[in-house]
PDB file of N, CA and C in Angstrom:
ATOM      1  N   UNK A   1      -3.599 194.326  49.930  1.00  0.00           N
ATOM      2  CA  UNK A   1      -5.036 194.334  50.156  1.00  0.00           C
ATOM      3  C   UNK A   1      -5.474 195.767  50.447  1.00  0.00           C
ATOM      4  N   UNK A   2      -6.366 196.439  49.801  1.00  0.00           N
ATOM      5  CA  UNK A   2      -7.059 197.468  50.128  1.00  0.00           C
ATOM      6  C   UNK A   2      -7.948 197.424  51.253  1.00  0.00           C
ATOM      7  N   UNK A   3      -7.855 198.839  51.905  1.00  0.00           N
ATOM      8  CA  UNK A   3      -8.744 198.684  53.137  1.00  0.00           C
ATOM      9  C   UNK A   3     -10.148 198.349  53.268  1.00  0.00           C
ATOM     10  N   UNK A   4     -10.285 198.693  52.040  1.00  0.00           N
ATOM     11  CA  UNK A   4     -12.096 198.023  51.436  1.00  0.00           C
ATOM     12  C   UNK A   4     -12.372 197.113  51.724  1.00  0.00           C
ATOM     13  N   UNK A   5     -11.174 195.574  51.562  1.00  0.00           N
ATOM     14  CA  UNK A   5     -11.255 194.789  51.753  1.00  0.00           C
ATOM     15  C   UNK A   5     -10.766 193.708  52.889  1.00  0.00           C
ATOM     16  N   UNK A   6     -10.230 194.805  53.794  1.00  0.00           N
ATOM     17  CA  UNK A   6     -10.222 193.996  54.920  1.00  0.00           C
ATOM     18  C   UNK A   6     -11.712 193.565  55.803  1.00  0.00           C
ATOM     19  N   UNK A   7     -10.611 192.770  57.069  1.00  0.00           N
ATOM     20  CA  UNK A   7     -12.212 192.026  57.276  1.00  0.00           C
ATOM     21  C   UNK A   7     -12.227 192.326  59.086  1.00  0.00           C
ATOM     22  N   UNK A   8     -12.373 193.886  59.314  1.00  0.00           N
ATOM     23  CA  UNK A   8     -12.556 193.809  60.488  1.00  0.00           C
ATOM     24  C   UNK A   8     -13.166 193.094  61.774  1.00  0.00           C
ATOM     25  N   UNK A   9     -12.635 192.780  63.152  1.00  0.00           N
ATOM     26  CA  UNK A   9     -13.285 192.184  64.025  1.00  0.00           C
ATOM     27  C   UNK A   9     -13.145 192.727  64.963  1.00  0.00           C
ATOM     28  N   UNK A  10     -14.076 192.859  65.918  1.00  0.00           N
ATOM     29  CA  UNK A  10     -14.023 192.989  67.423  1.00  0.00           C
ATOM     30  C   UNK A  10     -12.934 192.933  68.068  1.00  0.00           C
ATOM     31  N   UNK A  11     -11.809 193.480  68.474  1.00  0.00           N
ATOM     32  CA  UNK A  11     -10.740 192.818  69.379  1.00  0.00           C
ATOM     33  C   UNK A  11     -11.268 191.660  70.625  1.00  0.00           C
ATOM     34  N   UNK A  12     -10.375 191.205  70.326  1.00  0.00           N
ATOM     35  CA  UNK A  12     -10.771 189.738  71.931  1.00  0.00           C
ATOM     36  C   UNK A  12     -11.112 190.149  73.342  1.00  0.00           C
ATOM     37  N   UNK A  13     -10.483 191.156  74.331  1.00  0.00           N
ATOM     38  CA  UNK A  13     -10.528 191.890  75.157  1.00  0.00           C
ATOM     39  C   UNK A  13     -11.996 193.134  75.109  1.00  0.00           C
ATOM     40  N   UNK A  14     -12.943 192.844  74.351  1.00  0.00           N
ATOM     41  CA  UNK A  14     -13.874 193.345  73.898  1.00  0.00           C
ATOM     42  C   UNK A  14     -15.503 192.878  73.546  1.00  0.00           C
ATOM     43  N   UNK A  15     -16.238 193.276  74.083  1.00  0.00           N
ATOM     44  CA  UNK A  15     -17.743 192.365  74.129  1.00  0.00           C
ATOM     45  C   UNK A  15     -18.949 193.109  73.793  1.00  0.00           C
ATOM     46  N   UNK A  16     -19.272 193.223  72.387  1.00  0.00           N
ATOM     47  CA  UNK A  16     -20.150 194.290  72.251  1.00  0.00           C
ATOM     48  C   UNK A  16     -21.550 193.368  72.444  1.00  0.00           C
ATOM     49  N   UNK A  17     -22.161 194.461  73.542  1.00  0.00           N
ATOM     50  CA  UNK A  17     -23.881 193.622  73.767  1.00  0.00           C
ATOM     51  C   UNK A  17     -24.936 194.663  73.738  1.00  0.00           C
ATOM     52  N   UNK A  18     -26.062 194.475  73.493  1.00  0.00           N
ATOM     53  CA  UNK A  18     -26.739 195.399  73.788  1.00  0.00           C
ATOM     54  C   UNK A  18     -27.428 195.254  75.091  1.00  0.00           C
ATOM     55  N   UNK A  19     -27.361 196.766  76.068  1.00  0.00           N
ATOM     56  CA  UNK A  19     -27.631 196.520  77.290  1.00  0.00           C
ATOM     57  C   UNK A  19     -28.612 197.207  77.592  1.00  0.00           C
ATOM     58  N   UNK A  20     -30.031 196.558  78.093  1.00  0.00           N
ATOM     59  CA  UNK A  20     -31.344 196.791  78.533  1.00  0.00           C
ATOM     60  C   UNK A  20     -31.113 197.815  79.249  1.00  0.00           C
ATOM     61  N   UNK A  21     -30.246 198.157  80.095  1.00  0.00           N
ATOM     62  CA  UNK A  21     -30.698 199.066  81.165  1.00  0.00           C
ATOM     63  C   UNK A  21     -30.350 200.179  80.724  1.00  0.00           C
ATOM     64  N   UNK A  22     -29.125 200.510  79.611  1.00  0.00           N
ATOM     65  CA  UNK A  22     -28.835 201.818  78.854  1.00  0.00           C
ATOM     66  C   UNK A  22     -29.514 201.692  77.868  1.00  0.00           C
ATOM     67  N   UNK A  23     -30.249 200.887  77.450  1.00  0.00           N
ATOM     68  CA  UNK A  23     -31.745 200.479  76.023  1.00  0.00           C
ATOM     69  C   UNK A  23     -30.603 201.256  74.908  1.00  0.00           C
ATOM     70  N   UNK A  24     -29.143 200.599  74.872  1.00  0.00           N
ATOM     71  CA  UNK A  24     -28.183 200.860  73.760  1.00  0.00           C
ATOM     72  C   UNK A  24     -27.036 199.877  73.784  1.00  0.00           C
ATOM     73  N   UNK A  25     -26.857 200.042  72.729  1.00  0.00           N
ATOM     74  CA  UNK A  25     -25.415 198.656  72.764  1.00  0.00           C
ATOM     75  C   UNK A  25     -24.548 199.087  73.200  1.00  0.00           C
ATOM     76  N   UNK A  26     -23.436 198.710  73.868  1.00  0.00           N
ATOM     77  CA  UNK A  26     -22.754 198.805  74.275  1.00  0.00           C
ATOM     78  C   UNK A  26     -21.048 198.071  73.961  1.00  0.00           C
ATOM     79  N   UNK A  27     -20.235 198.256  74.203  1.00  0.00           N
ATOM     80  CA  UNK A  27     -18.616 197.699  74.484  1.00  0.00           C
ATOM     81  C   UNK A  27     -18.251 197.436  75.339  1.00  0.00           C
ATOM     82  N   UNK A  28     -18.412 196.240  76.081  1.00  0.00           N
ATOM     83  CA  UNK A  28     -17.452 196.401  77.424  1.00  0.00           C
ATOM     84  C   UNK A  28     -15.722 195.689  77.085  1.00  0.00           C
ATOM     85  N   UNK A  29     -15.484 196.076  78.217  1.00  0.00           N
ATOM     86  CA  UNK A  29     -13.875 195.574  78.384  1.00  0.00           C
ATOM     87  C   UNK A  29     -14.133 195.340  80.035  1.00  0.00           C
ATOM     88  N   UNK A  30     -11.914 194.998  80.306  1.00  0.00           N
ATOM     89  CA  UNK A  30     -12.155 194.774  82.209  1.00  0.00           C
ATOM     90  C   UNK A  30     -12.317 196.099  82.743  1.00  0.00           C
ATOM     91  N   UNK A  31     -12.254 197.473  82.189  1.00  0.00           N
ATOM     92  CA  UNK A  31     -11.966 198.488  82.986  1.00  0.00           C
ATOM     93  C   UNK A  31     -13.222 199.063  83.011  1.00  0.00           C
ATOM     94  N   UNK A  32     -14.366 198.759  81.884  1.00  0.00           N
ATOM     95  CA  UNK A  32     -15.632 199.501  81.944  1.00  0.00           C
ATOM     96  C   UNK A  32     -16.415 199.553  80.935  1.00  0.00           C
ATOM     97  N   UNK A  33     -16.729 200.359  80.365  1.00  0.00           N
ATOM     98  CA  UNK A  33     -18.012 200.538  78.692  1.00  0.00           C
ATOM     99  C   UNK A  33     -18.002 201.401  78.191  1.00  0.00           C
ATOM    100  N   UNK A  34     -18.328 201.277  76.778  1.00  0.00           N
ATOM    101  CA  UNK A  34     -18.271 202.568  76.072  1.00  0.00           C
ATOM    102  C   UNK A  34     -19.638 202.518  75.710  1.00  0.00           C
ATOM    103  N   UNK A  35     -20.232 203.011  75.804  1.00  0.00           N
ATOM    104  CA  UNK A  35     -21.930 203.307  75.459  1.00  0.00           C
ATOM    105  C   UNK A  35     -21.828 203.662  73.478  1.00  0.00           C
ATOM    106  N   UNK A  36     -22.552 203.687  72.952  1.00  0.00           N
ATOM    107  CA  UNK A  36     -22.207 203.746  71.390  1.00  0.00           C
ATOM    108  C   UNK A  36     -23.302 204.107  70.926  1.00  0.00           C
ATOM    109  N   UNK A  37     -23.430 205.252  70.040  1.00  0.00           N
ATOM    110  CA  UNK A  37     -24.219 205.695  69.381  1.00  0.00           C
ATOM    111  C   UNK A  37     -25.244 204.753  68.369  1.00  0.00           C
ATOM    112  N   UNK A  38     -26.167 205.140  68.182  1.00  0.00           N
ATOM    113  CA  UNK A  38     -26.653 204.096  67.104  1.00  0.00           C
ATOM    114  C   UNK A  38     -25.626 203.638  65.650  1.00  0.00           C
ATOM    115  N   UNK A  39     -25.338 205.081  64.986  1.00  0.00           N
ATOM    116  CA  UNK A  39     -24.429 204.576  63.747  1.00  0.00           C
ATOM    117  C   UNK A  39     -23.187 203.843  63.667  1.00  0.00           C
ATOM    118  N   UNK A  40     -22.204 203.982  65.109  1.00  0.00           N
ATOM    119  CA  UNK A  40     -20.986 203.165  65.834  1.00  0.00           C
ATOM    120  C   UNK A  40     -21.795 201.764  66.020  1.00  0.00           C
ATOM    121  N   UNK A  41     -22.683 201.670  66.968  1.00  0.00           N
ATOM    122  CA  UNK A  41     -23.042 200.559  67.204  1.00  0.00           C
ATOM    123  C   UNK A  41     -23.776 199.296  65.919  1.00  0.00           C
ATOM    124  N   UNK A  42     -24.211 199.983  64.493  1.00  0.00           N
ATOM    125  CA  UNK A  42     -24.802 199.429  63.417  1.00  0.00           C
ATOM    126  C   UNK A  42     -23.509 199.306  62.715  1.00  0.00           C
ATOM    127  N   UNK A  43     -22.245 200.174  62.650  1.00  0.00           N
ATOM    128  CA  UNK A  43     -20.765 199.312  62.052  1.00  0.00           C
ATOM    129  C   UNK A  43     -20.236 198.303  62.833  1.00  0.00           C
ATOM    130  N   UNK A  44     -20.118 198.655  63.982  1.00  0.00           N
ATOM    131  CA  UNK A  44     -19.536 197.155  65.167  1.00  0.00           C
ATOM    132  C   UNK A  44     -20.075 195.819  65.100  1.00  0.00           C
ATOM    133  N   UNK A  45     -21.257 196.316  64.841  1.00  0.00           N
ATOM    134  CA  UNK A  45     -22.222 194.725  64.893  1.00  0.00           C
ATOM    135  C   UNK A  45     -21.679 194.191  63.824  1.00  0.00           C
ATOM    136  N   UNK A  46     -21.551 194.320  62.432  1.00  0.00           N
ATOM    137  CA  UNK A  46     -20.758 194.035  61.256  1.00  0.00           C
ATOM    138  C   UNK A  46     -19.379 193.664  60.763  1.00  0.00           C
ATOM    139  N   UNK A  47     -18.474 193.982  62.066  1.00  0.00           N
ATOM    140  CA  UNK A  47     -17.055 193.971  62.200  1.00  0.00           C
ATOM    141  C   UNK A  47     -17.046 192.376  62.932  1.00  0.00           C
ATOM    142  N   UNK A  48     -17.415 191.356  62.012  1.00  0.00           N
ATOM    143  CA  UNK A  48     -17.453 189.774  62.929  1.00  0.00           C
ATOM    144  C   UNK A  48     -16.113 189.076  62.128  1.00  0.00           C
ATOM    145  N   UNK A  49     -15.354 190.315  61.980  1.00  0.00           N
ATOM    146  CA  UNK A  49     -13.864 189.346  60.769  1.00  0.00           C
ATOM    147  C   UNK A  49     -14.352 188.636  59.221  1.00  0.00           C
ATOM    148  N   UNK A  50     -15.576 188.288  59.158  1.00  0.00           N
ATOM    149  CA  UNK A  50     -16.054 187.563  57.978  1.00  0.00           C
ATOM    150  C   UNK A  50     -16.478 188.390  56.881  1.00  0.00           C
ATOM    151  N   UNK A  51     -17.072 190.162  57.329  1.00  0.00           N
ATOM    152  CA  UNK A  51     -17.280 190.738  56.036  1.00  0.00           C
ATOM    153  C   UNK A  51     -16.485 191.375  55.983  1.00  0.00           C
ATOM    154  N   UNK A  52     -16.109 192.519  54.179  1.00  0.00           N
ATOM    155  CA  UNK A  52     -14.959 193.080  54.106  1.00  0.00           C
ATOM    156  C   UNK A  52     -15.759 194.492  54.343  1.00  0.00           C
ATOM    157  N   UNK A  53     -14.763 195.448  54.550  1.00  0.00           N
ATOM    158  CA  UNK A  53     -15.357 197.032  54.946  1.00  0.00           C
ATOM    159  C   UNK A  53     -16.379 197.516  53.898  1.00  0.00           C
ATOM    160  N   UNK A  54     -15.628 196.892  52.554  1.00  0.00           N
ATOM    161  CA  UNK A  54     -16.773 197.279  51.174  1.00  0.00           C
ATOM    162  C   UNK A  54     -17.912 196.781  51.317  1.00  0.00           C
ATOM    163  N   UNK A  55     -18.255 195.190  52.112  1.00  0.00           N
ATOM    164  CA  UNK A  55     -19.321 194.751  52.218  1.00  0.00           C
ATOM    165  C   UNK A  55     -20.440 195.173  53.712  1.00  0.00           C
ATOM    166  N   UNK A  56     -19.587 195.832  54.686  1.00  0.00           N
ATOM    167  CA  UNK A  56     -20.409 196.757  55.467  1.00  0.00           C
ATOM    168  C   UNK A  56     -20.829 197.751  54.852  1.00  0.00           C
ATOM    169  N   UNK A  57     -20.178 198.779  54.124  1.00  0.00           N
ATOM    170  CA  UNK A  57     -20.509 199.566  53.814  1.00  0.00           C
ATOM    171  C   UNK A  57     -21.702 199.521  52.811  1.00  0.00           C
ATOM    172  N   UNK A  58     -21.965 198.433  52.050  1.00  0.00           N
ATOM    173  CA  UNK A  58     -23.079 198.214  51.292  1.00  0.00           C
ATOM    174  C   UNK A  58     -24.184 197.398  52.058  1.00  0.00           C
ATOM    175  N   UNK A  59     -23.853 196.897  53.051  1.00  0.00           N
ATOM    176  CA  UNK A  59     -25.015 196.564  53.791  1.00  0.00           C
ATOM    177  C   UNK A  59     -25.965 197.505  54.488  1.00  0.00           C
ATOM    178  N   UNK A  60     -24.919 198.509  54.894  1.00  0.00           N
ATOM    179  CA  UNK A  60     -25.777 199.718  55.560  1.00  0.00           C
ATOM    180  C   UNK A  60     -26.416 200.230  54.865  1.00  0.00           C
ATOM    181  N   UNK A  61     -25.726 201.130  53.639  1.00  0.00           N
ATOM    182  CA  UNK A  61     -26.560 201.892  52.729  1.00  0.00           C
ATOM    183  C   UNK A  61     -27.689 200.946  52.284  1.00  0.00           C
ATOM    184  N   UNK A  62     -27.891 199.442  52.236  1.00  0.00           N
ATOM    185  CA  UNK A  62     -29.117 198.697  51.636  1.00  0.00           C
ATOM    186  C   UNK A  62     -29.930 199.274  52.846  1.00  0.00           C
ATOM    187  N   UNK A  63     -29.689 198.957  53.903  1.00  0.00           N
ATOM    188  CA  UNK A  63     -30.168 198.307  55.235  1.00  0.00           C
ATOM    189  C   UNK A  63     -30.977 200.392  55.599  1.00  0.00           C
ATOM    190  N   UNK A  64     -30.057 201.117  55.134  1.00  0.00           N
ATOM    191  CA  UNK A  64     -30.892 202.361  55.782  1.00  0.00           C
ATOM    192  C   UNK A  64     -31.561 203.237  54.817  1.00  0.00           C
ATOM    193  N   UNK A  65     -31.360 202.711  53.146  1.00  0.00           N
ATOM    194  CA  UNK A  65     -31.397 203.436  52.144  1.00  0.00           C
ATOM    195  C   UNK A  65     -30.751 204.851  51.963  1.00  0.00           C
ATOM    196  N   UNK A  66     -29.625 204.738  52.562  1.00  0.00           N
ATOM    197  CA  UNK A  66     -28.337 205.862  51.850  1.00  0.00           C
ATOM    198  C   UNK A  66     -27.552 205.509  51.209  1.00  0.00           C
ATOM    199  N   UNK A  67     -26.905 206.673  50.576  1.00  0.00           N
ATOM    200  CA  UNK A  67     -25.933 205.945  49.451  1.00  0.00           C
ATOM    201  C   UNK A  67     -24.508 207.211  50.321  1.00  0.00           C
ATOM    202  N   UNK A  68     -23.527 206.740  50.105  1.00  0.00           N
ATOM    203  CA  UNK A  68     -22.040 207.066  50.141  1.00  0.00           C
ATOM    204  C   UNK A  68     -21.773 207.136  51.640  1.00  0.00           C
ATOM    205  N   UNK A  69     -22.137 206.270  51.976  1.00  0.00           N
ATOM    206  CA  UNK A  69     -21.420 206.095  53.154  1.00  0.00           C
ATOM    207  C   UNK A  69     -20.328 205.665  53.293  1.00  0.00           C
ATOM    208  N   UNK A  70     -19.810 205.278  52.663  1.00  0.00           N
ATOM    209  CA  UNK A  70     -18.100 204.794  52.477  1.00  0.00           C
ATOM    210  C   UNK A  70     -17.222 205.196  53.524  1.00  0.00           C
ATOM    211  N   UNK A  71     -17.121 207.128  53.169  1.00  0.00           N
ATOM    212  CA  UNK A  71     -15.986 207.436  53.958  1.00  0.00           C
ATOM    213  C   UNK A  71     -16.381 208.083  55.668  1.00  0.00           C
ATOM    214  N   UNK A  72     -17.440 207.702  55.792  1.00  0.00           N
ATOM    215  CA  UNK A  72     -17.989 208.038  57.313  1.00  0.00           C
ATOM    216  C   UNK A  72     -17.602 206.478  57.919  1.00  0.00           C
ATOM    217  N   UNK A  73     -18.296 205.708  57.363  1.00  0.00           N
ATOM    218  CA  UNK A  73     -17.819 204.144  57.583  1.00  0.00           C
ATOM    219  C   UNK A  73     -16.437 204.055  57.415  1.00  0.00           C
ATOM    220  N   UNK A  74     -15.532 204.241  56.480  1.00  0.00           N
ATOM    221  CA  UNK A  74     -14.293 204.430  57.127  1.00  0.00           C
ATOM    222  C   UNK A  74     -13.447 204.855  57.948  1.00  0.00           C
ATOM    223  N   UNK A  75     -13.677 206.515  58.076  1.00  0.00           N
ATOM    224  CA  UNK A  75     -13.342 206.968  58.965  1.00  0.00           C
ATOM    225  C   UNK A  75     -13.304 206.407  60.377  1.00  0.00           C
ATOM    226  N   UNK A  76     -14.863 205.780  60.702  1.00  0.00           N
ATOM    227  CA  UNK A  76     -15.470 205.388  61.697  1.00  0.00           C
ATOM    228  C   UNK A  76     -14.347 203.951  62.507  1.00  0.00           C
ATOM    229  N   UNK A  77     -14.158 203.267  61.186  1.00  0.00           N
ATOM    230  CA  UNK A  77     -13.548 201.553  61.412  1.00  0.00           C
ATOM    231  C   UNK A  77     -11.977 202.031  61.602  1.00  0.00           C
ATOM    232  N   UNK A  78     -11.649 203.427  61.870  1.00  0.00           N
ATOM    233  CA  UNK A  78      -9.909 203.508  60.975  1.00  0.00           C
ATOM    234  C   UNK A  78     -10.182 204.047  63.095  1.00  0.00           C
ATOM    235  N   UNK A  79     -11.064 204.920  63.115  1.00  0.00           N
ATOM    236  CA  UNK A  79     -10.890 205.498  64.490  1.00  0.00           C
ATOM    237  C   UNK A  79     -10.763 204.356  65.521  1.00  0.00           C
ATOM    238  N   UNK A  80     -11.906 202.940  65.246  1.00  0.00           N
ATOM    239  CA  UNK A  80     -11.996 201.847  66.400  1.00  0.00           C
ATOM    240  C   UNK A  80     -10.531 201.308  66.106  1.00  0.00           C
ATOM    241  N   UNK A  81     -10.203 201.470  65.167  1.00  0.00           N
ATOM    242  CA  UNK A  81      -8.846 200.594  65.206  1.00  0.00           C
ATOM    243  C   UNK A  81      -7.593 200.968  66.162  1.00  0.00           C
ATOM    244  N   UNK A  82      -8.016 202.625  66.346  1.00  0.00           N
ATOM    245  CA  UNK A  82      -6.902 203.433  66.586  1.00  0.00           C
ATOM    246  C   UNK A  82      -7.103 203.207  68.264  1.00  0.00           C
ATOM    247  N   UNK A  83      -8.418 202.992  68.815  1.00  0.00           N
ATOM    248  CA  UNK A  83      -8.486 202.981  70.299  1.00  0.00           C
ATOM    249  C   UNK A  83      -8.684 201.659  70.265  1.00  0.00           C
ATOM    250  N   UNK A  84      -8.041 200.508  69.782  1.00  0.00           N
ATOM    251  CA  UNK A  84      -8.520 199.308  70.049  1.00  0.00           C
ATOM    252  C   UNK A  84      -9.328 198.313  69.896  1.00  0.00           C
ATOM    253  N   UNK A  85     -10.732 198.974  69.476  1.00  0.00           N
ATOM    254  CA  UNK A  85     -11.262 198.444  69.747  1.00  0.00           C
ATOM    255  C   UNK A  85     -11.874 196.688  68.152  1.00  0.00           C
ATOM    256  N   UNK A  86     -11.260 197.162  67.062  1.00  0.00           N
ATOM    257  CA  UNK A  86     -10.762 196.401  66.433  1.00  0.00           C
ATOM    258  C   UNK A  86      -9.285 196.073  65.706  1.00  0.00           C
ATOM    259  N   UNK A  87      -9.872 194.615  65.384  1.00  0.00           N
ATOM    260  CA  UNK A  87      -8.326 193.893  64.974  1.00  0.00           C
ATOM    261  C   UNK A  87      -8.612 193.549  63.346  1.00  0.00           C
TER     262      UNK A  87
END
């Protein structure tokens, strides 16, 4: 399977919400939060295991009208993987 087509998710130990009082989404875990930029936080929301990376990546570019986002969106899903924060 190409990485295009995997189907990233949230790790379990992990709760992305958006939180009123930082008016930004957020990650929590038991030890604390990671506060998340808008463009982190618009790939995470998308990482629900059901779409494949090719199909985030074309949702965004619909969703913001850019084109080649591919390898920022990859990069991006290869880094959460590396701290955990997906499976």
């Amino acid at each position: 399977m190409s990485a295009l087509q995997t189907r990233p998710a949230v790790a379990a130990m992990f709760r992305l919400q958006f939180e009123p009082a930082q008016d930004c989404w957020v990650l929590l875990y038991p030890e604390g939060m990671v506060k998340l930029n808008t463009p982190a936080a618009e790939i995470l929301r998308r990482c629900d295991g059901r779409r494949s990376v090719e199909q985030i990546v074309d949702e965004l570019e619909q969703a913001f009208a850019q084109a080649a986002l591919r390898d920022d969106v990859c990069t991006f899903i290869d880094e959460a993987r590396q701290r955990g924060w997906l499976q």
